[in-house]
N, C-alpha and C. Protein backbone atom coordinates (compact mmCIF):
# COMPACT_ATOMS: atom_id res chain seq x y z
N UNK A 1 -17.13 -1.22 -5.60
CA UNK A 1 -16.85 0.09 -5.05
C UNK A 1 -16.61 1.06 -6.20
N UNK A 2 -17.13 2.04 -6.05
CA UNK A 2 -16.91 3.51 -6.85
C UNK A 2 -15.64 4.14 -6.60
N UNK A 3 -14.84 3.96 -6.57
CA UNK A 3 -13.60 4.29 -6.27
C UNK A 3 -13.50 5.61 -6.67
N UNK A 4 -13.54 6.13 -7.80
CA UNK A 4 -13.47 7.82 -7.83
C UNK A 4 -14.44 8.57 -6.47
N UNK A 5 -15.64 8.45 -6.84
CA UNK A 5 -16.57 8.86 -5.63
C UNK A 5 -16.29 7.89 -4.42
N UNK A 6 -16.04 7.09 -3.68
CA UNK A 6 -15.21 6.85 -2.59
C UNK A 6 -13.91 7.89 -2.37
N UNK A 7 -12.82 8.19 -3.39
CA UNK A 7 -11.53 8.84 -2.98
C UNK A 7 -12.35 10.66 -2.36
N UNK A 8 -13.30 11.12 -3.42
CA UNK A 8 -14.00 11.95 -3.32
C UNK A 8 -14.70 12.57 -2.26
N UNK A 9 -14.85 11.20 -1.24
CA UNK A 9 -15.70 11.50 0.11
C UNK A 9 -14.84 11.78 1.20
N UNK A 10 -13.72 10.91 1.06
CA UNK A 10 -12.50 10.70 1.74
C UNK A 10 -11.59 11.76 1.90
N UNK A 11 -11.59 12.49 1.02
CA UNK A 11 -10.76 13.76 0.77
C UNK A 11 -11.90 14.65 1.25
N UNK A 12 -13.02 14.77 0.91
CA UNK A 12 -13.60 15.85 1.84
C UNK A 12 -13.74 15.92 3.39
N UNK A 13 -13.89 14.33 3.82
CA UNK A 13 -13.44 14.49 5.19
C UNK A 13 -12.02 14.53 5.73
N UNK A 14 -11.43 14.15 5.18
CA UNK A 14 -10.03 15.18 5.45
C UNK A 14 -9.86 16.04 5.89
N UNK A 15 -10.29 16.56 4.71
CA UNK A 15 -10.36 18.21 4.84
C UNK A 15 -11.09 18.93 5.83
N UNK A 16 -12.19 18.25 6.15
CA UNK A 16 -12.78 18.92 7.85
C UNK A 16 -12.41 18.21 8.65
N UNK A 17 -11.39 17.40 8.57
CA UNK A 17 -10.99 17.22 9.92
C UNK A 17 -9.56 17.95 9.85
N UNK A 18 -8.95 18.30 9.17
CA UNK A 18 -7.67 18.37 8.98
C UNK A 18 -8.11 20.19 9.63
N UNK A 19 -8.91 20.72 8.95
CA UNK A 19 -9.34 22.18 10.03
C UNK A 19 -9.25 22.24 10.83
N UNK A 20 -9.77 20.84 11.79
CA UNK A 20 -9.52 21.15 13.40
C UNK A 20 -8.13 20.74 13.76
N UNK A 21 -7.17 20.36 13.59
CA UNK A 21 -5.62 19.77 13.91
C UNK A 21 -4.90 20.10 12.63
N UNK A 22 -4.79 21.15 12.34
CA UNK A 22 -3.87 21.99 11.56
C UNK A 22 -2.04 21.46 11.59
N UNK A 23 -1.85 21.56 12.53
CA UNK A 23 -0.05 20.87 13.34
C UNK A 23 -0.36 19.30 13.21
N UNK A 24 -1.08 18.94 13.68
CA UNK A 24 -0.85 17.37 13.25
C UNK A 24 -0.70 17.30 11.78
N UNK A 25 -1.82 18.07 11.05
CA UNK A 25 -1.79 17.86 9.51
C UNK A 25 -0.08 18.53 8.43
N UNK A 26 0.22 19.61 9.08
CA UNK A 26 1.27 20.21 8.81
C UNK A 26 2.62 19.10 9.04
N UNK A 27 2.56 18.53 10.39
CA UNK A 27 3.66 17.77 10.48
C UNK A 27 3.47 16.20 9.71
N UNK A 28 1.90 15.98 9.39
CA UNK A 28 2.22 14.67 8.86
C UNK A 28 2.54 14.79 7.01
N UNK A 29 2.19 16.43 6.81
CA UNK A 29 2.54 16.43 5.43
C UNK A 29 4.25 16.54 5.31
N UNK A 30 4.94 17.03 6.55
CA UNK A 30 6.34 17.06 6.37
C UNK A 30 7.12 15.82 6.05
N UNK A 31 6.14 14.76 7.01
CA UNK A 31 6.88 13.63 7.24
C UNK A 31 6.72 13.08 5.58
N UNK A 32 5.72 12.82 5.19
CA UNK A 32 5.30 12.44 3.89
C UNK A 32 5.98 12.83 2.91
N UNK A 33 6.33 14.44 3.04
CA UNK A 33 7.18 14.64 1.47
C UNK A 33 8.47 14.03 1.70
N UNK A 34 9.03 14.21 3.15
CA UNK A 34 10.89 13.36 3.53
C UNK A 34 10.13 11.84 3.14
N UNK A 35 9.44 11.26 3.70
CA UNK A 35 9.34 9.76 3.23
C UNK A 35 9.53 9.75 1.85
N UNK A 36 8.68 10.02 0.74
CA UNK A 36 8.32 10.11 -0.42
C UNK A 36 9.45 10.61 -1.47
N UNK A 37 10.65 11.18 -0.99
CA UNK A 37 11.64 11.85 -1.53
C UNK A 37 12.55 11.11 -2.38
N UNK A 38 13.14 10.99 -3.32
CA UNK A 38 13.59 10.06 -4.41
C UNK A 38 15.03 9.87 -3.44
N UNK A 39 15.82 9.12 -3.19
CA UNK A 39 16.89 8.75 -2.50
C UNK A 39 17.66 7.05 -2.93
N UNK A 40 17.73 6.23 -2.07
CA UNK A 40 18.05 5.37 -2.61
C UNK A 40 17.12 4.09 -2.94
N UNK A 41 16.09 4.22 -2.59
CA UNK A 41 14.59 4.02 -3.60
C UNK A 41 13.89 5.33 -3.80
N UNK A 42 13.71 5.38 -5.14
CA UNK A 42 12.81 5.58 -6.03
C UNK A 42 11.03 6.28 -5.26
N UNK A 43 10.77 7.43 -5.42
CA UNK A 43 9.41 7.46 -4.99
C UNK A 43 8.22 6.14 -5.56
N UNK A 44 8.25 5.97 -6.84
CA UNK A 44 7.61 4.57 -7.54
C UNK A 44 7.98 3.40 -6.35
N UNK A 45 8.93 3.14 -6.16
CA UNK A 45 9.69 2.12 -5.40
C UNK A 45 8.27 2.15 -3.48
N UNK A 46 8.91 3.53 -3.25
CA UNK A 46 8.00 3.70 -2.02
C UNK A 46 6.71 3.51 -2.08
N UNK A 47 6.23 4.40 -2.99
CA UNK A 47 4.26 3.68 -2.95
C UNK A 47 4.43 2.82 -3.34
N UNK A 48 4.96 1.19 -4.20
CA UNK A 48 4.72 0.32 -3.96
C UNK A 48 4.28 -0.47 -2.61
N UNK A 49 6.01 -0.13 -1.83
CA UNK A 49 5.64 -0.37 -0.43
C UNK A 49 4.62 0.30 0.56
N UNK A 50 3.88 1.36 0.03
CA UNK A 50 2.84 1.98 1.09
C UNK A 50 1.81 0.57 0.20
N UNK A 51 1.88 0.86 -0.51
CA UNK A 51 0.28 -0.04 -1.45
C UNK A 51 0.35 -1.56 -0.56
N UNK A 52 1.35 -2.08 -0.45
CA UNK A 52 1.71 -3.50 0.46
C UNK A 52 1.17 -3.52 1.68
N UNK A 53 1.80 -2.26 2.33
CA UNK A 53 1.51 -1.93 3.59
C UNK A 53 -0.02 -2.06 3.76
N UNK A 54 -0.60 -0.54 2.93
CA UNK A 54 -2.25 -0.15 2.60
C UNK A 54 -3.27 -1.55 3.03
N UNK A 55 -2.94 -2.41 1.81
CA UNK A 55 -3.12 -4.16 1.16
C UNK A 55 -3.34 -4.84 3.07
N UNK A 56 -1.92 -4.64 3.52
CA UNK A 56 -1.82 -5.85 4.62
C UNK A 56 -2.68 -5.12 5.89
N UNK A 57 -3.28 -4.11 6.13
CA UNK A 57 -3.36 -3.33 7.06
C UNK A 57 -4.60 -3.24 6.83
N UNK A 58 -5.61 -3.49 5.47
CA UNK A 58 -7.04 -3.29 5.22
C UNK A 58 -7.61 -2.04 5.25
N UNK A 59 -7.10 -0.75 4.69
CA UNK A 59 -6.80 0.37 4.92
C UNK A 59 -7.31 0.93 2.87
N UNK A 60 -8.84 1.19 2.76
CA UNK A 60 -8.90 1.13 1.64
C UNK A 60 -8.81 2.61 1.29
N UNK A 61 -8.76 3.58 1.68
CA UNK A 61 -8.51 5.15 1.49
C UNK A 61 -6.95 4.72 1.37
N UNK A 62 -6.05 4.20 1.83
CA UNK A 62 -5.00 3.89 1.61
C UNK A 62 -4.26 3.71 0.48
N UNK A 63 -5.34 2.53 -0.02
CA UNK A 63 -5.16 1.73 -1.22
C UNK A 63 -5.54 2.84 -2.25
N UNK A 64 -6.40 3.67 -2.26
CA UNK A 64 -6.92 4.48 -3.11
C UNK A 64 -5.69 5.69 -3.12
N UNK A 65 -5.07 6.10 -1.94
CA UNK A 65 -4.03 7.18 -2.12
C UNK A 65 -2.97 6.83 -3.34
N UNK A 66 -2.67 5.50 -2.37
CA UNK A 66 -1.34 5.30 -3.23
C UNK A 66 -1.52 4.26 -4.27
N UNK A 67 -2.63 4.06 -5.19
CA UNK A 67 -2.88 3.74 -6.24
C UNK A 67 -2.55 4.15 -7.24
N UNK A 68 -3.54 6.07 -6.67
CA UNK A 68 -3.30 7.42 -7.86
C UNK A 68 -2.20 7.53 -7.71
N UNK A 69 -1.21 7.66 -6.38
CA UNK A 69 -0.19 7.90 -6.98
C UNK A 69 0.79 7.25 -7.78
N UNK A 70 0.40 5.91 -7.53
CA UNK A 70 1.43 5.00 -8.57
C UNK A 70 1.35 5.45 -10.12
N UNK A 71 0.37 5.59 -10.51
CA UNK A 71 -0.38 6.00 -11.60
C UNK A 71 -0.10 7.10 -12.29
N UNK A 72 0.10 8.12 -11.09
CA UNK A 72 0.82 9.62 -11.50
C UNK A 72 2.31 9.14 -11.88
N UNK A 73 2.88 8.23 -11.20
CA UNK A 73 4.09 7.87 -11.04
C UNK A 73 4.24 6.93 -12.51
N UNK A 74 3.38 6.66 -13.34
CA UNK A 74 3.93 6.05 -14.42
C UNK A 74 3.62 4.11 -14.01
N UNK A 75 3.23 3.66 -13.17
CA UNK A 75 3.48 2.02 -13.14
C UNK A 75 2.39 1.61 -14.15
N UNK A 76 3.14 0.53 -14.67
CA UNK A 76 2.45 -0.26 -15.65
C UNK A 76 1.44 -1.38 -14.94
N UNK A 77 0.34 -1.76 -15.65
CA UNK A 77 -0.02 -2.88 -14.77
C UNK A 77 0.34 -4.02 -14.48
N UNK A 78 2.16 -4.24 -15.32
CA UNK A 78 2.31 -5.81 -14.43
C UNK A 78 2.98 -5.58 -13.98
N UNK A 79 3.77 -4.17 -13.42
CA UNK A 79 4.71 -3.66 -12.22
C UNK A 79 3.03 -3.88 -11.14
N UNK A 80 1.90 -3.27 -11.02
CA UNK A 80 1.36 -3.68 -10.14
C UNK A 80 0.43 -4.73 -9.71
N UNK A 81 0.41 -5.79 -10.69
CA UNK A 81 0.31 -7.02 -10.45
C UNK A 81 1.00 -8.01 -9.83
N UNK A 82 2.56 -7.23 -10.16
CA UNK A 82 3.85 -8.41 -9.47
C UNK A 82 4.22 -7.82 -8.09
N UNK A 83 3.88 -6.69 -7.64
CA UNK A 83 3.54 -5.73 -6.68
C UNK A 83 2.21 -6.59 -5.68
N UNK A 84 1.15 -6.88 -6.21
CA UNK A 84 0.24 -7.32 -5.59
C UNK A 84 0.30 -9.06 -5.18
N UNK A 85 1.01 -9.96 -6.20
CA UNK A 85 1.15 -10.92 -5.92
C UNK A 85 2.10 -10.97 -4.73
N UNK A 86 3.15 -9.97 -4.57
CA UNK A 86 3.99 -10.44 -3.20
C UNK A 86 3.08 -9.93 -2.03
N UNK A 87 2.05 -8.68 -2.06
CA UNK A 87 1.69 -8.52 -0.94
C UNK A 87 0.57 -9.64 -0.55
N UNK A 88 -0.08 -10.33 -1.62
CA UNK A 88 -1.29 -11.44 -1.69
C UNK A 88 0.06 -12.92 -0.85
N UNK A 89 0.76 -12.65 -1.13
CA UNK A 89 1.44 -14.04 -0.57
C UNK A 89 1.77 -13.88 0.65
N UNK A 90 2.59 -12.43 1.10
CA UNK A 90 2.95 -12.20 2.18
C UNK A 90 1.47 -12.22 3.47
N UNK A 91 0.70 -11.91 2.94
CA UNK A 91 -0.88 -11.37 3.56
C UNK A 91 -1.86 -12.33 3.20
N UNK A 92 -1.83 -13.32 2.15
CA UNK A 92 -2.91 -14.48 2.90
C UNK A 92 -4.01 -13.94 2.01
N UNK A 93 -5.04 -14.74 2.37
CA UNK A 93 -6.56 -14.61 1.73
C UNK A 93 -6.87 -13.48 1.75
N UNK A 94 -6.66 -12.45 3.41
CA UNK A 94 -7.06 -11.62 3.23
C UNK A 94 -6.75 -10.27 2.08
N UNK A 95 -5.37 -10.52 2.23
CA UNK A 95 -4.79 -9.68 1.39
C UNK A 95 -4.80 -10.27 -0.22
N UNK A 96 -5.06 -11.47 -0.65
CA UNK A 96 -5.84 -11.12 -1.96
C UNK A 96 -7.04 -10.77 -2.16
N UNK A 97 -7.91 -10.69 -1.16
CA UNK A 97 -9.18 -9.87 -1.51
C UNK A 97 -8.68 -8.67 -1.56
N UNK A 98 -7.94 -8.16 -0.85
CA UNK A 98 -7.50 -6.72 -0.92
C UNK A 98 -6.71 -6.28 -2.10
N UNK A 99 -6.05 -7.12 -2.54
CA UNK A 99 -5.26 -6.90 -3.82
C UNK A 99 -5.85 -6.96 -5.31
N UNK A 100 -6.89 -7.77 -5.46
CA UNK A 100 -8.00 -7.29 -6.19
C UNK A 100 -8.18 -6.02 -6.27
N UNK A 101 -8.89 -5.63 -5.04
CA UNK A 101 -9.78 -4.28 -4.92
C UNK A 101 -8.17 -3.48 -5.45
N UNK A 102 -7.25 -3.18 -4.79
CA UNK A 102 -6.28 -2.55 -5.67
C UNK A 102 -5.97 -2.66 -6.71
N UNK A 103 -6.63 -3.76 -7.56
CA UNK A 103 -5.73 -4.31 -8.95
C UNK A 103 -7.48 -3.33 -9.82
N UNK A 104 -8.80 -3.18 -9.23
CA UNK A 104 -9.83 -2.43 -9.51
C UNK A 104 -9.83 -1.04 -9.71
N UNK A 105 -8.77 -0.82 -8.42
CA UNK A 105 -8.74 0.84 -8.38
C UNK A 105 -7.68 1.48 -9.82
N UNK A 106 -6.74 0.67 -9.60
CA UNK A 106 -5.76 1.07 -10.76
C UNK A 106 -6.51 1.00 -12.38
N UNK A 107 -7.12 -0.18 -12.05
CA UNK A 107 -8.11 0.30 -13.83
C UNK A 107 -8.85 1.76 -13.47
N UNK A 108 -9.53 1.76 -12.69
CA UNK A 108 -10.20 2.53 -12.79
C UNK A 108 -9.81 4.25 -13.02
N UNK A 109 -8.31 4.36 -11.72
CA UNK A 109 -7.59 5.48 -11.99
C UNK A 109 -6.71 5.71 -13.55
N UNK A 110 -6.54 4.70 -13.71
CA UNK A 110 -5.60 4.37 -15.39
C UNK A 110 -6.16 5.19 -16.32
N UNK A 111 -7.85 5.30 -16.09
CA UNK A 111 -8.13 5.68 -17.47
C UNK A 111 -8.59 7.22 -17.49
């Protein structure tokens, strides 16, 4: 997977869909910045757990959101390796194929 040009396509349909449901999009960005808010975990702390979530749910625009943001966020790659091994254990075969493809995206966003 092309992961830059995948995030690229993904965000443009967003964006036309997000035109037609304006209030859904408004309220799910509210919810997102209160989720995301530094408190008694850490925003780093939270996209880990979205990336788990992303991982167990097969949700690869997911995996690609909160990749970059780990990334923006500073994680090293064996914060998201030891990150991926619990969601690969918790989630099974499937979720180490999936944790790969996340352990792909992060090289790829890294550089």
């Amino acid at each position: 997977m092309d992961w830059k040009t995948f995030m690229a396509e993904i965000e443009g349909d967003i964006a036309a869909y997000s035109k037609e449901v304006p209030e859904t999009v408004r309220g799910f960005g509210i919810m997102g910045k209160a989720a995301k808010t530094d408190g008694a975990l850490s925003e780093k702390t939270k996209e880990f757990i979205a990336l788990g979530i992303a991982i167990a749910t097969r949700c690869d625009s997911c995996i690609g959101f909160h990749v970059r943001s780990l990334v923006r966020l500073g994680a090293t790659r064996a914060e998201m390796c030891e990150a991926l091994a619990m969601a690969t254990y918790m989630g099974g075969g499937p979720s180490y194929a999936y944790s790969a493809k996340a352990l792909k995206a992060f090289d790829v966003f890294s550089v």
